[in-house]
Protein backbone atom coordinates (compact mmCIF):
# COMPACT_ATOMS: atom_id res chain seq x y z
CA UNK A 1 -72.11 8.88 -29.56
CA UNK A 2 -69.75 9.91 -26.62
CA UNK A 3 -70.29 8.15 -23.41
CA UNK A 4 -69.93 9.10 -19.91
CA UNK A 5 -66.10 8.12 -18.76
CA UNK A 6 -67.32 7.26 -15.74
CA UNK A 7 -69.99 4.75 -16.61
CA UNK A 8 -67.44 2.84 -19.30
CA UNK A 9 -66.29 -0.52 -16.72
CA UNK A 10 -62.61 -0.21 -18.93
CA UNK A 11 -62.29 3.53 -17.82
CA UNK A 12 -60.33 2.49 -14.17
CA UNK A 13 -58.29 0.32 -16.32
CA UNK A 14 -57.39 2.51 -19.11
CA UNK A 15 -56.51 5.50 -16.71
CA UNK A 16 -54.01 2.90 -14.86
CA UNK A 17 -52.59 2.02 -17.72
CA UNK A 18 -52.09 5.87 -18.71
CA UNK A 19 -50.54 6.46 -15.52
CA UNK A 20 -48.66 4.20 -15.44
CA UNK A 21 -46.98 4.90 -19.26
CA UNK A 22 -46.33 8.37 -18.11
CA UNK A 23 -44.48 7.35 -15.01
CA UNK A 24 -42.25 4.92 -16.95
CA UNK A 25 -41.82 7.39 -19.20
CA UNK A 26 -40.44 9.77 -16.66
CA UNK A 27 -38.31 7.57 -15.01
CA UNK A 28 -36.94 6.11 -18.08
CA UNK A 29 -35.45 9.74 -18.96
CA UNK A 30 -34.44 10.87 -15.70
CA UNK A 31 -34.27 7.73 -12.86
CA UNK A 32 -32.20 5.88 -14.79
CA UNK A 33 -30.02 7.74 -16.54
CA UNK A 34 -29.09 8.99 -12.82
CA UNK A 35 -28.82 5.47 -11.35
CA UNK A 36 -26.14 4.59 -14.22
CA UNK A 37 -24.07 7.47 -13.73
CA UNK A 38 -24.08 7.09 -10.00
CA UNK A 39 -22.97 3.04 -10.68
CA UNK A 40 -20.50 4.30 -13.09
CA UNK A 41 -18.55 6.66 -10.11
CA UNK A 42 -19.23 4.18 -7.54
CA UNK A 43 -17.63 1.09 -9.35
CA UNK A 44 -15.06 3.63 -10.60
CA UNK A 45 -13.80 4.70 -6.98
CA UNK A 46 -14.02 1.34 -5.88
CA UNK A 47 -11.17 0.37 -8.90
CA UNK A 48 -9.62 3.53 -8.29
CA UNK A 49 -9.06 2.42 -4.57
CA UNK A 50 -8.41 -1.17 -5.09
CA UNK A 51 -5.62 -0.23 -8.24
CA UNK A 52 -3.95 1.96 -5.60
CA UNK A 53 -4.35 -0.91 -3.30
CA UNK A 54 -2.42 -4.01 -5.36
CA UNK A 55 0.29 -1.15 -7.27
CA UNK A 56 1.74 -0.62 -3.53
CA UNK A 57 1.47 -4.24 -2.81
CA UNK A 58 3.29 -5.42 -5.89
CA UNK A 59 5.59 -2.52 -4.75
CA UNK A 60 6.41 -3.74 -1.69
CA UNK A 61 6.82 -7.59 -3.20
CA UNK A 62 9.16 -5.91 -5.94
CA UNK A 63 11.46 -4.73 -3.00
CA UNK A 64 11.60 -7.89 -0.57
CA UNK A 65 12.00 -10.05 -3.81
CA UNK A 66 14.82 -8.14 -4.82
CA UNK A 67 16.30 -8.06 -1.24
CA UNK A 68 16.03 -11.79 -0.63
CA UNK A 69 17.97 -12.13 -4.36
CA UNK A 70 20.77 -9.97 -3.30
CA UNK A 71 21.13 -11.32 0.25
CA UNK A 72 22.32 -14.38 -1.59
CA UNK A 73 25.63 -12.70 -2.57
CA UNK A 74 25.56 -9.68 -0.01
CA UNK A 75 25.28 -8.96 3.66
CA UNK A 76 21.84 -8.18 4.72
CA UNK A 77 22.61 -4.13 5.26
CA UNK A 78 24.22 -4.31 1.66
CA UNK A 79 21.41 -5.93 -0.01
CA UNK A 80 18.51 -3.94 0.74
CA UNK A 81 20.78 -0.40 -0.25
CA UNK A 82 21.47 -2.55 -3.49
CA UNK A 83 17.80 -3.69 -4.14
CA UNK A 84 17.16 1.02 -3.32
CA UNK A 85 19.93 1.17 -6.21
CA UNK A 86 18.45 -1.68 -8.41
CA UNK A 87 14.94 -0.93 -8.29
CA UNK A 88 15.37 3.31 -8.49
CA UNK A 89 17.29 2.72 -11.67
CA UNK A 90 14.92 0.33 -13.34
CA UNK A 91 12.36 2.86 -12.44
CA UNK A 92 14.31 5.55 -13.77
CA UNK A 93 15.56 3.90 -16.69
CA UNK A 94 12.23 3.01 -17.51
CA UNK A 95 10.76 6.89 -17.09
CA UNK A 96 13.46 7.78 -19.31
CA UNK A 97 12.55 5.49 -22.13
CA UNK A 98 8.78 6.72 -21.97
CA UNK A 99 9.80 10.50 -21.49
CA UNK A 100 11.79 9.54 -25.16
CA UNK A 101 8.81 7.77 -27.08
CA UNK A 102 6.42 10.38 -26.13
CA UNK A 103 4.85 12.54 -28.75
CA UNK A 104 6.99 15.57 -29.41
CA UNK A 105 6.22 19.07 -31.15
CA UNK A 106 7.34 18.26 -34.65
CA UNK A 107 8.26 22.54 -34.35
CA UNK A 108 10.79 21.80 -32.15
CA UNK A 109 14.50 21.09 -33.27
CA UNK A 110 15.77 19.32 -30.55
């Protein structure tokens, strides 16, 4: 025989418990799935920014190492035009060796 919800003594606990399924529920497919993406840009500026951060750092050690090494067999002025020269061809050279491995149209002859 069906009973009056309100006079069961599990009936407060049962409708918590319901409640509180469907909320999970909810949040599990939207709350979350939010939160993660939101992580995933945050952390990924924050490497972004820091990458940026140590590539013009080891720049800048690339240049005063190489200026210190040539001011061992140069003047000063002459070095640091040298270590320009040195550098900007390495760079170059080494543009110009992934420019050649890339992947080319196999249509094209040259």
């Amino acid at each position: 025989m069906v009973g009056n919800p309100l006079s069961d003594p599990e009936f407060p606990r049962k409708t918590v418990d319901f409640i509180d399924r469907i909320v999970g529920a909810v949040r599990d497919r939207t709350t979350k799935p939010i939160v993660a993406f939101t992580r995933g840009i945050v952390f990924g500026a924050l490497v972004a920014v820091v990458s940026v951060a140590l590539i013009a750092l080891a720049l800048i050690a690339v240049m005063r190492a190489s200026q210190e090494l040539l001011e061992l067999a140069l003047p000063e002025g002459r070095a640091v035009w040298a270590s320009y020269f040195v550098v900007g061809s390495t760079f170059i050279l080494i543009g110009a060796l992934l420019m050649r491995a890339r992947h080319s149209d196999p249509k094209d002859p040259s």
